[in-house]
PDB file of N, CA and C in Angstrom:
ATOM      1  N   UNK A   1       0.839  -1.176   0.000  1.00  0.00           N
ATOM      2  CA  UNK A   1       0.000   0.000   0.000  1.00  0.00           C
ATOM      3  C   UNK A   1       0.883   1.237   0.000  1.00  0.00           C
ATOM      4  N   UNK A   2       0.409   2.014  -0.879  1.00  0.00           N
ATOM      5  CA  UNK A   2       1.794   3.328  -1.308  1.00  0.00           C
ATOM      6  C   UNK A   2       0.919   4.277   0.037  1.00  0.00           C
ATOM      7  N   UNK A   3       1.885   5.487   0.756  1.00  0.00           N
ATOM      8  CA  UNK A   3       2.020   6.051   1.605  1.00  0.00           C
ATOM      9  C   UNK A   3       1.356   7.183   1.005  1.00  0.00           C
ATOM     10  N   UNK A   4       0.173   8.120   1.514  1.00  0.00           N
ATOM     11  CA  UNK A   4      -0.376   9.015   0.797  1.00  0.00           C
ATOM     12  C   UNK A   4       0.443  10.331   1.515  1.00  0.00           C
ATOM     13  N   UNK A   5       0.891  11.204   1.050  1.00  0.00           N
ATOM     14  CA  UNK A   5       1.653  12.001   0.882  1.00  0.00           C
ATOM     15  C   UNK A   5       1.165  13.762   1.410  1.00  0.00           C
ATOM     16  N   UNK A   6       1.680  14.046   2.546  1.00  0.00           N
ATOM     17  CA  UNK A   6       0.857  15.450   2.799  1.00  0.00           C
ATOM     18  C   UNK A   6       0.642  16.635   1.826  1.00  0.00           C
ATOM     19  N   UNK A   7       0.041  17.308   1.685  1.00  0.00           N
ATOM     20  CA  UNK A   7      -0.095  18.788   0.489  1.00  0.00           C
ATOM     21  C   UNK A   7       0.375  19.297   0.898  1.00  0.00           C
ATOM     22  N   UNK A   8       1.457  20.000  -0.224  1.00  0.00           N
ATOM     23  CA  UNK A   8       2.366  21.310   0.202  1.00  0.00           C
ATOM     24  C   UNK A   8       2.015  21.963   1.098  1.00  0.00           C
ATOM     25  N   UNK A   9       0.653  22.741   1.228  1.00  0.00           N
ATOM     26  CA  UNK A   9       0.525  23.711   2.273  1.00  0.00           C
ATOM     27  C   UNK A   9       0.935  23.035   3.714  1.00  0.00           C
ATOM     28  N   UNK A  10       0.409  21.860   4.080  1.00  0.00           N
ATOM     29  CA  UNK A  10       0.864  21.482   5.050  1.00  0.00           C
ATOM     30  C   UNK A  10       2.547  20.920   5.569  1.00  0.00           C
ATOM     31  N   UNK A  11       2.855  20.425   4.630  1.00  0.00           N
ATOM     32  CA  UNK A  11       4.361  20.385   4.835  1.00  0.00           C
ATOM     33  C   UNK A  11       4.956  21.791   5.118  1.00  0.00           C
ATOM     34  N   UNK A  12       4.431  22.801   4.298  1.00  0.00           N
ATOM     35  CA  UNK A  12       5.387  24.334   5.009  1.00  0.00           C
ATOM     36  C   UNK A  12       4.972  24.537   5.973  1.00  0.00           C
ATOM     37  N   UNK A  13       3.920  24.482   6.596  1.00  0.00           N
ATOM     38  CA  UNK A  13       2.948  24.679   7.758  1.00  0.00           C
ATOM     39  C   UNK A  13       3.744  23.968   9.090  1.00  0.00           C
ATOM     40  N   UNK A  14       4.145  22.828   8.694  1.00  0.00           N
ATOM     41  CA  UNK A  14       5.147  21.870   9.908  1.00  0.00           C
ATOM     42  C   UNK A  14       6.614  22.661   9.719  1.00  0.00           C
ATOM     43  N   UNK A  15       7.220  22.888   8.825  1.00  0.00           N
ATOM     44  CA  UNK A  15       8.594  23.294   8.517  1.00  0.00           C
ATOM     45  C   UNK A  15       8.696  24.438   9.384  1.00  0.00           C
ATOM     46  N   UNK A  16       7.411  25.465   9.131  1.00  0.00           N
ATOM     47  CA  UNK A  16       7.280  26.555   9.684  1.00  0.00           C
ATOM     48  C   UNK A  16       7.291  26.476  11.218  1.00  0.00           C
ATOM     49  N   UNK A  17       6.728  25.376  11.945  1.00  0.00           N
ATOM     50  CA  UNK A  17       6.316  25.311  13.331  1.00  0.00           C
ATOM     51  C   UNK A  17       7.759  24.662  13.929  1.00  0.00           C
ATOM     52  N   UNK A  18       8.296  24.151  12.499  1.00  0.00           N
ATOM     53  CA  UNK A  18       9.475  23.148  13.394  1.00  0.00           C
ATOM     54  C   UNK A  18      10.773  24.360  13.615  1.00  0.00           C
ATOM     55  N   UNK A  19      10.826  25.498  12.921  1.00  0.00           N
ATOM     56  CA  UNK A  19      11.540  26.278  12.816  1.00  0.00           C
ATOM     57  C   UNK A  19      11.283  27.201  14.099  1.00  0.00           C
ATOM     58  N   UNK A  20      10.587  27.332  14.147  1.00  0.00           N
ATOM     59  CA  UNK A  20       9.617  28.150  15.484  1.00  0.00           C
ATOM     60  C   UNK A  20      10.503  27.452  16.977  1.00  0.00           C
ATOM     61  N   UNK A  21      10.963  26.421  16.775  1.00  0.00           N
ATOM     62  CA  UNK A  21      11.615  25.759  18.058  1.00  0.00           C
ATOM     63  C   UNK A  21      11.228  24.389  18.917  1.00  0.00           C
ATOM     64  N   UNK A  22      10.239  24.077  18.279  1.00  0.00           N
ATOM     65  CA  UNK A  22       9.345  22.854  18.808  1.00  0.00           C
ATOM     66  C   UNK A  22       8.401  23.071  19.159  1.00  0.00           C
ATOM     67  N   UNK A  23       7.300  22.219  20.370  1.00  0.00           N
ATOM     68  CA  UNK A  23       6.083  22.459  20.748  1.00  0.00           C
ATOM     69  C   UNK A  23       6.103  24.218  20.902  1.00  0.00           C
ATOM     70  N   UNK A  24       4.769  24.687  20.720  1.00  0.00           N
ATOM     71  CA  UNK A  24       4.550  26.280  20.479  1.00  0.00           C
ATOM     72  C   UNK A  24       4.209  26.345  22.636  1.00  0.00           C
ATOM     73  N   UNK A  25       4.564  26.757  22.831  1.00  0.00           N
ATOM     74  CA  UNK A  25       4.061  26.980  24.583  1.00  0.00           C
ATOM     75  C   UNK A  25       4.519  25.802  25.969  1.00  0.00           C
ATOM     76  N   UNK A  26       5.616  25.119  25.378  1.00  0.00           N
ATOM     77  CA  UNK A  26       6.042  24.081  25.902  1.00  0.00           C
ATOM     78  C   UNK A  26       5.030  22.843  26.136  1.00  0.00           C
ATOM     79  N   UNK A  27       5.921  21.935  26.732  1.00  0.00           N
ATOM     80  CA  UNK A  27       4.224  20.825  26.800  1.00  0.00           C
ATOM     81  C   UNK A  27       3.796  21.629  28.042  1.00  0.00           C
ATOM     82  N   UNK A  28       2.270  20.715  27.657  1.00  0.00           N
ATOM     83  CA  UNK A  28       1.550  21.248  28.528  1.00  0.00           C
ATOM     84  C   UNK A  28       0.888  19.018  29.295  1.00  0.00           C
ATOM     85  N   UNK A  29       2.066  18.210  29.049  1.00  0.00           N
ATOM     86  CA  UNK A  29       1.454  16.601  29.494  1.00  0.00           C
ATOM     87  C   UNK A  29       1.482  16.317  31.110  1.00  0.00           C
ATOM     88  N   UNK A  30       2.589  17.206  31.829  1.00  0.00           N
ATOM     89  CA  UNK A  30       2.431  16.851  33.264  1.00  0.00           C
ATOM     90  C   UNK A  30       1.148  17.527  34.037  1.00  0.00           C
ATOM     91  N   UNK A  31       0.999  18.985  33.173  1.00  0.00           N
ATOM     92  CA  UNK A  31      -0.011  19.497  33.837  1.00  0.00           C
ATOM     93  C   UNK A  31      -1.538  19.183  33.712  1.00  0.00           C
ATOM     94  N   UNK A  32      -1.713  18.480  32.238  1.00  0.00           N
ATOM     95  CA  UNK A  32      -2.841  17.849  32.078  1.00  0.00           C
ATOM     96  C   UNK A  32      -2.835  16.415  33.013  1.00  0.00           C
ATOM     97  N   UNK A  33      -2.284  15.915  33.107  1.00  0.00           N
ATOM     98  CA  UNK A  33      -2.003  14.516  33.919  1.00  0.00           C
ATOM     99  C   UNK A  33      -2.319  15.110  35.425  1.00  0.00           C
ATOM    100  N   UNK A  34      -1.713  16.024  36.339  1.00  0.00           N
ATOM    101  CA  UNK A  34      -1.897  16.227  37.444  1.00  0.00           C
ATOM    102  C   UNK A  34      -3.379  17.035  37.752  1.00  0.00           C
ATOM    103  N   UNK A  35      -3.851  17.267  36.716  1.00  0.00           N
ATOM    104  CA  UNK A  35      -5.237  17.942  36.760  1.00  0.00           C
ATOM    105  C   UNK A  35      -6.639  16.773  36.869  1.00  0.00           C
ATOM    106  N   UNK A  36      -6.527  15.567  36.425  1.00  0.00           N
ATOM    107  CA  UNK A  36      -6.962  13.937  36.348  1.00  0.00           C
ATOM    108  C   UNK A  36      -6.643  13.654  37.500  1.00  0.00           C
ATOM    109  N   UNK A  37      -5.438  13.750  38.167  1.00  0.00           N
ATOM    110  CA  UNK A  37      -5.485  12.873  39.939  1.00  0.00           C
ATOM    111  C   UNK A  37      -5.990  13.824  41.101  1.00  0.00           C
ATOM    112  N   UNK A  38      -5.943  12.561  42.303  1.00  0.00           N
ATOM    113  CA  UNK A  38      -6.652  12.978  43.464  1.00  0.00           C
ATOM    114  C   UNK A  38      -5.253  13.786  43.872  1.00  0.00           C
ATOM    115  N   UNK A  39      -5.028  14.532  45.190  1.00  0.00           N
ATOM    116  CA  UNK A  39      -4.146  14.666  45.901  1.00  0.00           C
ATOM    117  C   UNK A  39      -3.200  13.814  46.201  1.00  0.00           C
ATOM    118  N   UNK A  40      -3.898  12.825  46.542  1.00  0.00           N
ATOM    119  CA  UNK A  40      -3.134  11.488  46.765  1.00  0.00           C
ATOM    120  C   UNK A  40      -2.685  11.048  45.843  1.00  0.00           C
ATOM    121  N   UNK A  41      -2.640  11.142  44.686  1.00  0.00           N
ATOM    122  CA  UNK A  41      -1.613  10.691  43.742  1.00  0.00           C
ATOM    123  C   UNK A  41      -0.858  10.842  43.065  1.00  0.00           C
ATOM    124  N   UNK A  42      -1.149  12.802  43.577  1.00  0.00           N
ATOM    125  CA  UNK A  42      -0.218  13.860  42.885  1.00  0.00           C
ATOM    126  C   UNK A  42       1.056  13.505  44.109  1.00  0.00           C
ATOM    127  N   UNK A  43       0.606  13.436  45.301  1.00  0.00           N
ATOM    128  CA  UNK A  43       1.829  12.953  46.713  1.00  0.00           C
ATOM    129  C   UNK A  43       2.170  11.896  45.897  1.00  0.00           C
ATOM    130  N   UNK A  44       1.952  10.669  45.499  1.00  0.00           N
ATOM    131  CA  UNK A  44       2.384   9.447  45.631  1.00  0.00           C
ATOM    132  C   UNK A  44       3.621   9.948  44.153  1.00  0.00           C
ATOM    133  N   UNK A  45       3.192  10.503  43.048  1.00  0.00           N
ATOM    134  CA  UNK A  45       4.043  10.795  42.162  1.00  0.00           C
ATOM    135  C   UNK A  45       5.016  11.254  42.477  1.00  0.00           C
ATOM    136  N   UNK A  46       4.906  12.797  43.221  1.00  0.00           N
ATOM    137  CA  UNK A  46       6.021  13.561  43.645  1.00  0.00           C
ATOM    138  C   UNK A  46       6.844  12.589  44.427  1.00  0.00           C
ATOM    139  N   UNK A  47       6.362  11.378  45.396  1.00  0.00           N
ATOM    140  CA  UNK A  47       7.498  11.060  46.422  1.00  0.00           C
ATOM    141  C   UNK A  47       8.191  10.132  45.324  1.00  0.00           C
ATOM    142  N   UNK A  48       7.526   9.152  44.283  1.00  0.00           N
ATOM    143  CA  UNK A  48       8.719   8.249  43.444  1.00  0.00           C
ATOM    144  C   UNK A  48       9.183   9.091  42.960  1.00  0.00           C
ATOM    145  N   UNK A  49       9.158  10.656  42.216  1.00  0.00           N
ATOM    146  CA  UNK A  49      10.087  11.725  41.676  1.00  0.00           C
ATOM    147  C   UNK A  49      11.218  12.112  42.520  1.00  0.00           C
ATOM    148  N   UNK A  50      11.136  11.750  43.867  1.00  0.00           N
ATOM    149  CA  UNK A  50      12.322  12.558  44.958  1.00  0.00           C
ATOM    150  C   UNK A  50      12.831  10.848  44.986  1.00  0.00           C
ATOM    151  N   UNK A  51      12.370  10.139  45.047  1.00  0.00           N
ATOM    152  CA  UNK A  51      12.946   8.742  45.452  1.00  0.00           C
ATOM    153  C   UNK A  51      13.906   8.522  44.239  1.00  0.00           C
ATOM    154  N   UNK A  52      13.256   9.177  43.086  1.00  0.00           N
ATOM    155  CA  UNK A  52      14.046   8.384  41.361  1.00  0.00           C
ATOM    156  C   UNK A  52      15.941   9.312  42.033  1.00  0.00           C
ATOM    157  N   UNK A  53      15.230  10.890  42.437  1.00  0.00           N
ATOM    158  CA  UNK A  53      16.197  11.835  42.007  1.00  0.00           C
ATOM    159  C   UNK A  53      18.040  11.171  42.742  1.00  0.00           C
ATOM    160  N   UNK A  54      16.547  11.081  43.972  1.00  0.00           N
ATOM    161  CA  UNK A  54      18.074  10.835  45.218  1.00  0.00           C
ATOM    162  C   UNK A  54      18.884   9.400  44.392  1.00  0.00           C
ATOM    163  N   UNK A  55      17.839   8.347  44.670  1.00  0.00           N
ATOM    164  CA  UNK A  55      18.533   7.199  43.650  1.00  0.00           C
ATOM    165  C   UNK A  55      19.717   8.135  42.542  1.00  0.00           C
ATOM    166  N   UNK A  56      19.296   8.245  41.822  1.00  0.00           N
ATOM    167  CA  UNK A  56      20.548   9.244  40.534  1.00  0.00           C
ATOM    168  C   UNK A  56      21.413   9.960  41.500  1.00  0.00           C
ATOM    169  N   UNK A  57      21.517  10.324  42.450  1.00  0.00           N
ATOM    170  CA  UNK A  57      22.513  10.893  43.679  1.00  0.00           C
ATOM    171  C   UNK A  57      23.667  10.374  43.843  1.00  0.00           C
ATOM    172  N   UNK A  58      22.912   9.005  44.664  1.00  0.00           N
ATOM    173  CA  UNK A  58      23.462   8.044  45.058  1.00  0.00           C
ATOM    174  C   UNK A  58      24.418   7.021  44.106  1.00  0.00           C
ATOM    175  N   UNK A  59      23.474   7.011  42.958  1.00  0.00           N
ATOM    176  CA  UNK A  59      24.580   6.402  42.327  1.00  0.00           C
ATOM    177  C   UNK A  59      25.661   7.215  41.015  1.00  0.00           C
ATOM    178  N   UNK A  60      25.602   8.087  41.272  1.00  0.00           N
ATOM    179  CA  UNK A  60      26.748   9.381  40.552  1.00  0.00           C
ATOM    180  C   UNK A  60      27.736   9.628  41.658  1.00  0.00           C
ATOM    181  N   UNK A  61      27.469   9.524  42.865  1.00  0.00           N
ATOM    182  CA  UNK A  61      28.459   9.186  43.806  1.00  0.00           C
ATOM    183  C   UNK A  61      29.027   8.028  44.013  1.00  0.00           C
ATOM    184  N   UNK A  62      28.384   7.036  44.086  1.00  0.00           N
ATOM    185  CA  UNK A  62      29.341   5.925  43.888  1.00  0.00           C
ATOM    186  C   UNK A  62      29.045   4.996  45.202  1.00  0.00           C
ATOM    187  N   UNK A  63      27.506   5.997  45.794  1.00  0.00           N
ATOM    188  CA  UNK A  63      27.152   5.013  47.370  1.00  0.00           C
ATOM    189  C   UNK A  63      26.537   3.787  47.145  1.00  0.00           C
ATOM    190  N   UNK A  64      26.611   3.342  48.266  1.00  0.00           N
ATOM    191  CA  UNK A  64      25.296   1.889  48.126  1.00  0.00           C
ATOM    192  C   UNK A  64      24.089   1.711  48.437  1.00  0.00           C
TER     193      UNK A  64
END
């Protein structure tokens, strides 16, 4: 099956946006995601985020 092919206008339309720097307003995926949970799971995220960080700490130092 041959690949159907975008119309010019739209290919400059992406060239144009990709030139622009990437997403237009940064993402916006953690803040839609934390807007969907309870409290409690915005805590439970943040603590594996401090648990991942220290982990990467620990082992760039060289502890056990």
């Amino acid at each position: 099956m041959a690949r159907k092919r975008l119309p010019a206008e739209a290919l400059e339309y992406f060239r144009q946006q990709g030139a622009k720097g990437g997403k237009k307003g940064g993402s916006a995926g953690g803040k839609k995601a934390a807007e969907s949970m309870t409290a409690e799971q915005r805590r439970a995220r943040a603590l594996k985020a401090v648990a991942a960080r220290e982990a990467k700490r620990k082992k760039a130092r060289g502890d056990k």
